[in-house]
C-alpha atoms as a PDB file:
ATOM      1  CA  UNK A   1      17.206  10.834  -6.463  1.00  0.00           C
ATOM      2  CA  UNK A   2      15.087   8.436  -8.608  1.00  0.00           C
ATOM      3  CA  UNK A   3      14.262   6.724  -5.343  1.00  0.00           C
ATOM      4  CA  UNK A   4      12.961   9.552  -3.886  1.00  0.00           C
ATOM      5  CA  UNK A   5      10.872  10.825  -6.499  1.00  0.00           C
ATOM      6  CA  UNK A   6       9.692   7.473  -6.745  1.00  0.00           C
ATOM      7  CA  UNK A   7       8.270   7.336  -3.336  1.00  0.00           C
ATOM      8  CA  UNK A   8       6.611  10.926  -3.231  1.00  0.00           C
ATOM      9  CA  UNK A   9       4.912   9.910  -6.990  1.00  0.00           C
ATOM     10  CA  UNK A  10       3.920   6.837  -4.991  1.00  0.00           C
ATOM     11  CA  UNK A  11       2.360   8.356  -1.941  1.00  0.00           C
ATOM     12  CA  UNK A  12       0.311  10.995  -3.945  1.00  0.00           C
ATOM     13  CA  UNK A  13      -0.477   8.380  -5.958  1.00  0.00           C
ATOM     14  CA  UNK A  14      -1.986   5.470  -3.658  1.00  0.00           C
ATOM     15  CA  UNK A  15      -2.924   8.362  -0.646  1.00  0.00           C
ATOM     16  CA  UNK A  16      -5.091   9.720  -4.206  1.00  0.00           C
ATOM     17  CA  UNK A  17      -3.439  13.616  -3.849  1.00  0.00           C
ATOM     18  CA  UNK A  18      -3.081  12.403  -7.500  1.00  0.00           C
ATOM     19  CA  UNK A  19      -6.030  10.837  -8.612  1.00  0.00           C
ATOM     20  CA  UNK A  20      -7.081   7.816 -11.291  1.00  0.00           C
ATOM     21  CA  UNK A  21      -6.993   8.750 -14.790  1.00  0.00           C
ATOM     22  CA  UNK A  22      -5.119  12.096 -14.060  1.00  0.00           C
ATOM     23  CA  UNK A  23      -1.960  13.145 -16.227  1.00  0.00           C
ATOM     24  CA  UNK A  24       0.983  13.098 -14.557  1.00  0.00           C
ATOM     25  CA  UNK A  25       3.095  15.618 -16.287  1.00  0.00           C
ATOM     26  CA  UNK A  26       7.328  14.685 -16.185  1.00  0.00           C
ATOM     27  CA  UNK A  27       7.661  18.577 -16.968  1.00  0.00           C
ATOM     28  CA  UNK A  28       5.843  19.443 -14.062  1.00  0.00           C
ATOM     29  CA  UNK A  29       6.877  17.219 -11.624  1.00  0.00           C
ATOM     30  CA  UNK A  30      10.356  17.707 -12.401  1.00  0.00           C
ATOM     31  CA  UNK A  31      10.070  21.508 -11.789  1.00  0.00           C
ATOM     32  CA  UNK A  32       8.464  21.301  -8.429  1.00  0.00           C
ATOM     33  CA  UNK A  33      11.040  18.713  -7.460  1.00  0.00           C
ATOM     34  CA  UNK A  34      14.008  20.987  -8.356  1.00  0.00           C
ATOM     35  CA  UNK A  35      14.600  17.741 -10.708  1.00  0.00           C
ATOM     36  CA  UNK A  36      15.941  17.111 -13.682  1.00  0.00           C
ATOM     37  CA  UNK A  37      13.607  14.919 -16.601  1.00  0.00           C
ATOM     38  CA  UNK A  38      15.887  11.677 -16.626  1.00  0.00           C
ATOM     39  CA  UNK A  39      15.090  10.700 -12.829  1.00  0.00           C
ATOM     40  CA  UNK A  40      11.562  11.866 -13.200  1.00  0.00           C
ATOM     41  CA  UNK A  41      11.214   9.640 -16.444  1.00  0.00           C
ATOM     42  CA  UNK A  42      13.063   6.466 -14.762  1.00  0.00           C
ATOM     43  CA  UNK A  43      10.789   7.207 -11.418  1.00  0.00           C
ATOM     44  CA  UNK A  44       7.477   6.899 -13.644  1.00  0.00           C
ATOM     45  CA  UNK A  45       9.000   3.913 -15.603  1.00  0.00           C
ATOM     46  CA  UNK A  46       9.188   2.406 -12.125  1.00  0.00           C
ATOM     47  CA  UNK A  47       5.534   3.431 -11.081  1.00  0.00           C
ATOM     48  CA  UNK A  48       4.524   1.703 -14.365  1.00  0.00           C
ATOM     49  CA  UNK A  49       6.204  -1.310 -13.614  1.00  0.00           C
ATOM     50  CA  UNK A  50       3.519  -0.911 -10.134  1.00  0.00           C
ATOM     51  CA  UNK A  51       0.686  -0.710 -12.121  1.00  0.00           C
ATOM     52  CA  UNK A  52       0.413   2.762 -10.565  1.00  0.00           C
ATOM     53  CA  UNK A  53       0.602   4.900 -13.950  1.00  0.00           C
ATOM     54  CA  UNK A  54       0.178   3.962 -18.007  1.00  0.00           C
ATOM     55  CA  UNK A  55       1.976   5.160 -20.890  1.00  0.00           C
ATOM     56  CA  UNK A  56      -0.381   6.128 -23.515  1.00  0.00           C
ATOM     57  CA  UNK A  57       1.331   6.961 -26.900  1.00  0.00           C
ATOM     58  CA  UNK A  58       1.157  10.239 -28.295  1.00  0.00           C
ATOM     59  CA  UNK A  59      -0.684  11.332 -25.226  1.00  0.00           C
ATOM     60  CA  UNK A  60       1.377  11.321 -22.097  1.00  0.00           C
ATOM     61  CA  UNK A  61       1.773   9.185 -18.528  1.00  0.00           C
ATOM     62  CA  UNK A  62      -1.894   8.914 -16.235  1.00  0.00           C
ATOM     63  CA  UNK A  63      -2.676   6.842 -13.388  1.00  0.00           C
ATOM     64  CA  UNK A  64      -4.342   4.037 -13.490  1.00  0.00           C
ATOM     65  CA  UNK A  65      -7.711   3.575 -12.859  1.00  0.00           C
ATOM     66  CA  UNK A  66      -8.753   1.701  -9.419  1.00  0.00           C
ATOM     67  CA  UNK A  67     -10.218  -1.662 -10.149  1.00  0.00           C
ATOM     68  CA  UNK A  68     -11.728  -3.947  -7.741  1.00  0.00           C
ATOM     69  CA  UNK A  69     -11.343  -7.463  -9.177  1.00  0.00           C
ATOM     70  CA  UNK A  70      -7.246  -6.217  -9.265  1.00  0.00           C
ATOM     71  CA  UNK A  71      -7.809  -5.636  -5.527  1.00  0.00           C
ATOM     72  CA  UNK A  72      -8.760  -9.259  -4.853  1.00  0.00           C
ATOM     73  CA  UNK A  73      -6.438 -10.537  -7.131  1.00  0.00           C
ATOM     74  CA  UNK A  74      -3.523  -8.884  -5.146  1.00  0.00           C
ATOM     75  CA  UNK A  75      -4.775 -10.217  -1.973  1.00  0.00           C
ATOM     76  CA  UNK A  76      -4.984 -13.648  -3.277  1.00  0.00           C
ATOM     77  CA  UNK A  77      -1.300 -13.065  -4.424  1.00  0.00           C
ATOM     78  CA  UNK A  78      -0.347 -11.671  -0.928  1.00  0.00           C
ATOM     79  CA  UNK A  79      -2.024 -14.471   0.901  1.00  0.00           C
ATOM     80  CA  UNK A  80       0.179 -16.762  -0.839  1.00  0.00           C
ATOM     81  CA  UNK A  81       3.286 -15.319  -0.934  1.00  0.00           C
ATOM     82  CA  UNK A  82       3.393 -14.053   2.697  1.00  0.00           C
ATOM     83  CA  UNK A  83       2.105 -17.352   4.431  1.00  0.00           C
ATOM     84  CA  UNK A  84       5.420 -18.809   3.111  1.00  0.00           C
ATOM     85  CA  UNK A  85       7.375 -16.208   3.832  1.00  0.00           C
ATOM     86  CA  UNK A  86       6.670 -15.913   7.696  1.00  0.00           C
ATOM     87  CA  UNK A  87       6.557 -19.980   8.206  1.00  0.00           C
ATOM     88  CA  UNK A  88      10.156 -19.735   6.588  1.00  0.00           C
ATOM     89  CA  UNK A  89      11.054 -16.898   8.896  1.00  0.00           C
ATOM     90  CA  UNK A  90       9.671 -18.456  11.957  1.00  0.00           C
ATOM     91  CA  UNK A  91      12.051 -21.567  10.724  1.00  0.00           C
ATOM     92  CA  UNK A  92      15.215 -18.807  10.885  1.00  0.00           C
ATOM     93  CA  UNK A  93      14.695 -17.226  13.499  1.00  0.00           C
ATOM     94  CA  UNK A  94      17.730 -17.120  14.924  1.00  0.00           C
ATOM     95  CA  UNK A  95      19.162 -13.440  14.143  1.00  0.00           C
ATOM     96  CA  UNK A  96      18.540 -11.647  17.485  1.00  0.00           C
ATOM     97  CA  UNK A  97      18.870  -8.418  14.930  1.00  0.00           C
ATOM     98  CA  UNK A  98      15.610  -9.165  13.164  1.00  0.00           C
ATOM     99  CA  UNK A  99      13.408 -10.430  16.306  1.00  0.00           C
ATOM    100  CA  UNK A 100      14.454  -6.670  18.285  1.00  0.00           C
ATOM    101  CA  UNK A 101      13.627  -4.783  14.648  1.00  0.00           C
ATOM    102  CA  UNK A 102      10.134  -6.990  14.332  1.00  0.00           C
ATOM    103  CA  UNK A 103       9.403  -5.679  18.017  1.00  0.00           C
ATOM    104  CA  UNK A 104      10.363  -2.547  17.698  1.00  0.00           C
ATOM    105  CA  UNK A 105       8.265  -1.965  14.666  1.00  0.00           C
ATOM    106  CA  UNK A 106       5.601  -3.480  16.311  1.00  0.00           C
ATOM    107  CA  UNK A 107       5.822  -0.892  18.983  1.00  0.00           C
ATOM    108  CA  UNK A 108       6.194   2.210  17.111  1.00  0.00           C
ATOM    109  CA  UNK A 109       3.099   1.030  15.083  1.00  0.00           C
ATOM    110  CA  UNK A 110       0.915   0.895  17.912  1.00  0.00           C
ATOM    111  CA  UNK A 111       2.371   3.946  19.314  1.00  0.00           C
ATOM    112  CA  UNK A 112       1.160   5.439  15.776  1.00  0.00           C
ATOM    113  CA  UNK A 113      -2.466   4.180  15.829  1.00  0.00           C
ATOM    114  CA  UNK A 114      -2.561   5.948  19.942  1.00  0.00           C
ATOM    115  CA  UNK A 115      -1.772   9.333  18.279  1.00  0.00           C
ATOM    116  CA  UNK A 116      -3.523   8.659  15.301  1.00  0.00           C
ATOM    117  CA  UNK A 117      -0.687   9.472  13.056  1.00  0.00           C
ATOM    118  CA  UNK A 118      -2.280   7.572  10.562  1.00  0.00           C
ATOM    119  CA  UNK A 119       0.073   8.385   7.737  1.00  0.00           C
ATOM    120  CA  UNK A 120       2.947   6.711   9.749  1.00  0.00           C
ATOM    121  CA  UNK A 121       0.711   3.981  10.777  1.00  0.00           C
ATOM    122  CA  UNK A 122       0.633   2.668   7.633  1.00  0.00           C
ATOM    123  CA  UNK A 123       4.170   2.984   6.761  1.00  0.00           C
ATOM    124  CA  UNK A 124       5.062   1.095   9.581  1.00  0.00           C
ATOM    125  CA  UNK A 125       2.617  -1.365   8.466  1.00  0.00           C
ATOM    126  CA  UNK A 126       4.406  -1.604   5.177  1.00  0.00           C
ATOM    127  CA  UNK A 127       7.594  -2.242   7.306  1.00  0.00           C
ATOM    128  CA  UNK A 128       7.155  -4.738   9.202  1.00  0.00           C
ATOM    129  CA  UNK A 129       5.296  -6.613   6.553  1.00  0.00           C
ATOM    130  CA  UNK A 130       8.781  -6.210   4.592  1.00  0.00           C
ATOM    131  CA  UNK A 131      10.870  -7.197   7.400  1.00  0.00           C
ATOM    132  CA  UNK A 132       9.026 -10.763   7.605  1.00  0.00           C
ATOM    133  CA  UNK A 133      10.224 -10.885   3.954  1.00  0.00           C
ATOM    134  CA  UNK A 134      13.461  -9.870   4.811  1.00  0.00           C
ATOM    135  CA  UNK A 135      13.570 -12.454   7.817  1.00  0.00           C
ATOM    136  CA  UNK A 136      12.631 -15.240   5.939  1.00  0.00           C
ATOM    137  CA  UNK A 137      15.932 -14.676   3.080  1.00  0.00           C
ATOM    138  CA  UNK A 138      13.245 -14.014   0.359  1.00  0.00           C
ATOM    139  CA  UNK A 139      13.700  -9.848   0.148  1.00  0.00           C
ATOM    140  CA  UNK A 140      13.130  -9.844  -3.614  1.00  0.00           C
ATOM    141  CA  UNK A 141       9.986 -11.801  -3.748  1.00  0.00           C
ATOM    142  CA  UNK A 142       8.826  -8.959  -1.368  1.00  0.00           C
ATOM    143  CA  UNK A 143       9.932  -6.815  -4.523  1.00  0.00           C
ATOM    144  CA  UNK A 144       7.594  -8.789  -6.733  1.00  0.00           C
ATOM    145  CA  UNK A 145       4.512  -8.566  -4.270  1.00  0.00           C
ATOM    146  CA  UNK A 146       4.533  -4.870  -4.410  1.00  0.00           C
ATOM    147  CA  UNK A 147       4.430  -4.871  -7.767  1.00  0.00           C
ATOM    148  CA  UNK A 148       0.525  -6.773  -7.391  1.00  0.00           C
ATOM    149  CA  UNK A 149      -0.513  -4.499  -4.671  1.00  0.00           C
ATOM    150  CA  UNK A 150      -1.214  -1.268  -6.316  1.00  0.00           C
ATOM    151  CA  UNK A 151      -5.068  -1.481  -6.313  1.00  0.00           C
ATOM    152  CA  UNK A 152      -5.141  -3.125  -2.572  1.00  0.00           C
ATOM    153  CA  UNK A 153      -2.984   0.069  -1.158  1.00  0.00           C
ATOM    154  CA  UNK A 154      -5.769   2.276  -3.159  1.00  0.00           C
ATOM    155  CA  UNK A 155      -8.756   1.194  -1.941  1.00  0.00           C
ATOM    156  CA  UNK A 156      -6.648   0.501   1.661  1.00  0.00           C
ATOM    157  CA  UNK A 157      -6.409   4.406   1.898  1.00  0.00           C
ATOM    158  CA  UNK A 158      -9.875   5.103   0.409  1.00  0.00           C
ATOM    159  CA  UNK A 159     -11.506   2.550   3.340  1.00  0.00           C
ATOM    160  CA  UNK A 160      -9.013   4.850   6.006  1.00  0.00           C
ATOM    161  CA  UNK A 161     -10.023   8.019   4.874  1.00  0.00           C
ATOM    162  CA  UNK A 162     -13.741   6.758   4.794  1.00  0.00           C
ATOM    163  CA  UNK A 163     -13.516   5.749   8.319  1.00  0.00           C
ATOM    164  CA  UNK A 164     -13.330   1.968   8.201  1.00  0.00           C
ATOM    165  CA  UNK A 165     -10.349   1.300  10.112  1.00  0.00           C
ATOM    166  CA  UNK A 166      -9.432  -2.079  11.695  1.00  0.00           C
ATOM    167  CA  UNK A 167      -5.968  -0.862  13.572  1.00  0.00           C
ATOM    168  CA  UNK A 168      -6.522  -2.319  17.149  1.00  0.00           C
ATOM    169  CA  UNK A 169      -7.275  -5.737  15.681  1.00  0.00           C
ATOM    170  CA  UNK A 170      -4.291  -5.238  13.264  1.00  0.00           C
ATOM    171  CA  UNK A 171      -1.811  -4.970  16.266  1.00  0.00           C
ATOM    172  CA  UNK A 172      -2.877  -7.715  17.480  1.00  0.00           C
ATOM    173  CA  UNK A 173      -2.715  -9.788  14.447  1.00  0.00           C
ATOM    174  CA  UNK A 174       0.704  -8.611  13.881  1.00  0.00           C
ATOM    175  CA  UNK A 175       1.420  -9.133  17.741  1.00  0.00           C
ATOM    176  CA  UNK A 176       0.630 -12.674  16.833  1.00  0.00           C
ATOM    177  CA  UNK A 177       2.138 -12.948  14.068  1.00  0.00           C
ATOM    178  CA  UNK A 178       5.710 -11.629  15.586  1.00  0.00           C
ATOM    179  CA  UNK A 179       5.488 -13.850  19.116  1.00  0.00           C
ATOM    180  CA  UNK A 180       5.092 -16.927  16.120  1.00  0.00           C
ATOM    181  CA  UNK A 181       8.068 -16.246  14.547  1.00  0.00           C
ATOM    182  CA  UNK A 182      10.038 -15.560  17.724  1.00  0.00           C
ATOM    183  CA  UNK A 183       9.108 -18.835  18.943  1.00  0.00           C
ATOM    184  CA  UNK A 184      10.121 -20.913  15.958  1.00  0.00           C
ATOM    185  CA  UNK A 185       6.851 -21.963  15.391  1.00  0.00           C
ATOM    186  CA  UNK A 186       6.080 -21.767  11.451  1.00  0.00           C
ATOM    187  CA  UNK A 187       2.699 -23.404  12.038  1.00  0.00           C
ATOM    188  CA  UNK A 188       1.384 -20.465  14.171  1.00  0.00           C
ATOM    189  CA  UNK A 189       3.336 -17.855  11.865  1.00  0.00           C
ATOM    190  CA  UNK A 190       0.813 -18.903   9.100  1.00  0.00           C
ATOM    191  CA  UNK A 191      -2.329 -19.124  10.609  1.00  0.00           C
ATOM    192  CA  UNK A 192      -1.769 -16.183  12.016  1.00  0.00           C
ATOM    193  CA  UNK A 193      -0.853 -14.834   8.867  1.00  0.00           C
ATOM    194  CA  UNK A 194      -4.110 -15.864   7.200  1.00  0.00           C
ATOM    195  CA  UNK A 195      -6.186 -14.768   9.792  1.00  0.00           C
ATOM    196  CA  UNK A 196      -4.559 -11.164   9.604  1.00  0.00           C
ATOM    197  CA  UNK A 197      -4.569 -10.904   5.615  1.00  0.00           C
ATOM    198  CA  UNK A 198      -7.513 -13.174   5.016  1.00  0.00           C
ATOM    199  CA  UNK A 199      -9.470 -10.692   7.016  1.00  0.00           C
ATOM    200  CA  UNK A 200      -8.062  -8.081   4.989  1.00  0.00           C
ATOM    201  CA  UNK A 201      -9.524  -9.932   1.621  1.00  0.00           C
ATOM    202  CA  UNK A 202     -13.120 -10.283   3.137  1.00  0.00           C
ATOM    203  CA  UNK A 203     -13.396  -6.836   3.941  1.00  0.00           C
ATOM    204  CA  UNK A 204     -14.398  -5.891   0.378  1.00  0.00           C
ATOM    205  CA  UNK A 205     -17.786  -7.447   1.546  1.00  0.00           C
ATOM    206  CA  UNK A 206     -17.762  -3.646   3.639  1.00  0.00           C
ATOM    207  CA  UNK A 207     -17.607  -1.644   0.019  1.00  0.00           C
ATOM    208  CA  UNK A 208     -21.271  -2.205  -0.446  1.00  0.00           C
ATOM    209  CA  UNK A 209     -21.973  -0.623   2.902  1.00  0.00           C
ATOM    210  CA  UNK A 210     -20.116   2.658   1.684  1.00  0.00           C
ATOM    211  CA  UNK A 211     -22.105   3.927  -1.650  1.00  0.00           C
ATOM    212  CA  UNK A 212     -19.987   6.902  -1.769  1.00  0.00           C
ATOM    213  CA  UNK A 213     -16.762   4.790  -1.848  1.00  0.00           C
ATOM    214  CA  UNK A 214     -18.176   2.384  -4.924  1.00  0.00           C
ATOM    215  CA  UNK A 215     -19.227   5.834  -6.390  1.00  0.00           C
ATOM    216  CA  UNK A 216     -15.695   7.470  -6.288  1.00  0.00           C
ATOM    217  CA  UNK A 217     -14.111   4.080  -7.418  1.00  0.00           C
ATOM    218  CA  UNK A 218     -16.801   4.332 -10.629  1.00  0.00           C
ATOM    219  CA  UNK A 219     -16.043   7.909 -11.533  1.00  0.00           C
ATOM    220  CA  UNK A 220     -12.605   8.086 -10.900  1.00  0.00           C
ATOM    221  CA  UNK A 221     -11.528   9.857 -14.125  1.00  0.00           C
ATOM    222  CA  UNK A 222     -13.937  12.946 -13.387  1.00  0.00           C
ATOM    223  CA  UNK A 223     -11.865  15.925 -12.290  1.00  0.00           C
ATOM    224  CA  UNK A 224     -13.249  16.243  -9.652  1.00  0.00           C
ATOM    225  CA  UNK A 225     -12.744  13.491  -6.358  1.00  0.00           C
ATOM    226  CA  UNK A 226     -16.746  13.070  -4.441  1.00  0.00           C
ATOM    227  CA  UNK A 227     -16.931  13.539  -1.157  1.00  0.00           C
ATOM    228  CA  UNK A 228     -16.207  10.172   1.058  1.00  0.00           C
ATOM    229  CA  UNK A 229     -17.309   9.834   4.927  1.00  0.00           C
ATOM    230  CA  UNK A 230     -15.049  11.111   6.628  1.00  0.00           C
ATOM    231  CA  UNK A 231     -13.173  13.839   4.089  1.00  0.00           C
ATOM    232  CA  UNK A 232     -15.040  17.160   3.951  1.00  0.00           C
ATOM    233  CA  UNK A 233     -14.350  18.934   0.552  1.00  0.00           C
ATOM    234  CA  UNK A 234     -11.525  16.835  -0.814  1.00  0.00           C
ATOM    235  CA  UNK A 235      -9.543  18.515  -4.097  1.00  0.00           C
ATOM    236  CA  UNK A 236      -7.251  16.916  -5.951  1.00  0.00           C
ATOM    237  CA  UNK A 237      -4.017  19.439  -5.093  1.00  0.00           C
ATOM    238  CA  UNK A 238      -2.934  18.814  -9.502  1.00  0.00           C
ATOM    239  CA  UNK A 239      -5.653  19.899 -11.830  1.00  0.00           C
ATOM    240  CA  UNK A 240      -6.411  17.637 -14.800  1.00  0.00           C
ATOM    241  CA  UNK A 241      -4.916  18.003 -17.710  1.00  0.00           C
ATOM    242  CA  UNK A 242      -5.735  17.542 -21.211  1.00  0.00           C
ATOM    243  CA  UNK A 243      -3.537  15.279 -23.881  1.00  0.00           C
END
């Protein structure tokens, strides 16, 4: 149960249905979850330890605010981290289980950017990044990474709802990042991942080319979210609440 709440909290939270600097209210949540408060509480100590929400004493549990120089920070950290991770899963690749799963994610992602289920698309995304951790024996640092990666999922889903979307040349990043590991070939694996995720980093160079994006990002504990290209009359779906 705390897993699940965990994951909707999570989704509201980075897809901004709940927005930065907004109360999140363990009452609430736990009512329209047909919930009781102890998974609710252990869910939001969870989304702390993301960097998602922030317990402020004798006033109650908001999200975090959206911060850019956290956003290149965690794609510094995920550069790192994954570069090893798929060189030492293209150097064990010899589970047959994990090359069919990496190809079949693979598949069902591109399937998902063809219908433009964009909300699966990126879960699949998530996925397969996961499974190179998985892969490559090192599961828990994967654990540790999306601990860092709050603020990069946030202003990932602000730059998709905005329009600035990079999926064909994603699929083929991962496509190359897959046939590496297949092929034993840890070399390839990691350029391939740095060209996929170091492309990722330099996009923040686009932010300036989106005013209305920066402008969201800087007001983000109004009540109410600006309009963004490509969202006609957003509204947060929880009103603000005061302490």
């Amino acid at each position: 149960m705390v897993s699940q709440i965990y994951r909707i909290l999570w989704d509201s939270i980075v897809t901004l249905k709940i927005l930065p600097g907004q109360l999140v209210s363990e009452k609430e949540i736990a009512t329209a979850l047909s919930a009781s408060k102890t998974p609710v509480r252990e869910a939001l100590i969870r989304l702390e330890d993301s960097g998602l929400v922030t317990v402020i004493p004798k006033s109650g549990t908001y999200v975090t605010s959206i911060r850019i120089d956290a956003y290149i920070e965690g794609c510094f950290i995920r550069l790192q981290l994954e570069t090893g991770a798929v060189r030492r899963a293209a150097e064990r690749n010899g589970v047959e289980q994990y090359m069919t799963q990496l190809d079949t994610l693979l598949q069902k992602q591109s399937s998902a950017l063809k219908t433009k289920d964009y909300v699966l698309y990126a879960s699949l995304d998530e996925a397969l990044h996961e499974t190179f951790f998985v892969v490559a024996g090192l599961h828990g640092v994967w654990h540790f990474l999306k601990k860092t990666q709050a603020d990069v999922n946030r202003i990932r889903h602000l730059k998709r709802i905005s329009g600035i979307r990079r999926g064909k040349q994603v699929i083929q990043q991962h496509s190359a990042i897959v046939d590496a590991i297949k092929a034993g070939d840890p070399q390839a694996a990691g350029d391939a991942l740095v060209a996929h995720i170091g492309s990722l980093e330099s996009e923040i160079e686009q932010l300036t080319d989106y005013p209305e994006l920066l402008a969201f990002i800087e007001n983000q504990n109004t009540t109410l979210i600006r309009k963004l290209p490509g969202r006609r009359n957003a509204r947060s779906t929880h009103s603000q609440q005061a302490s």
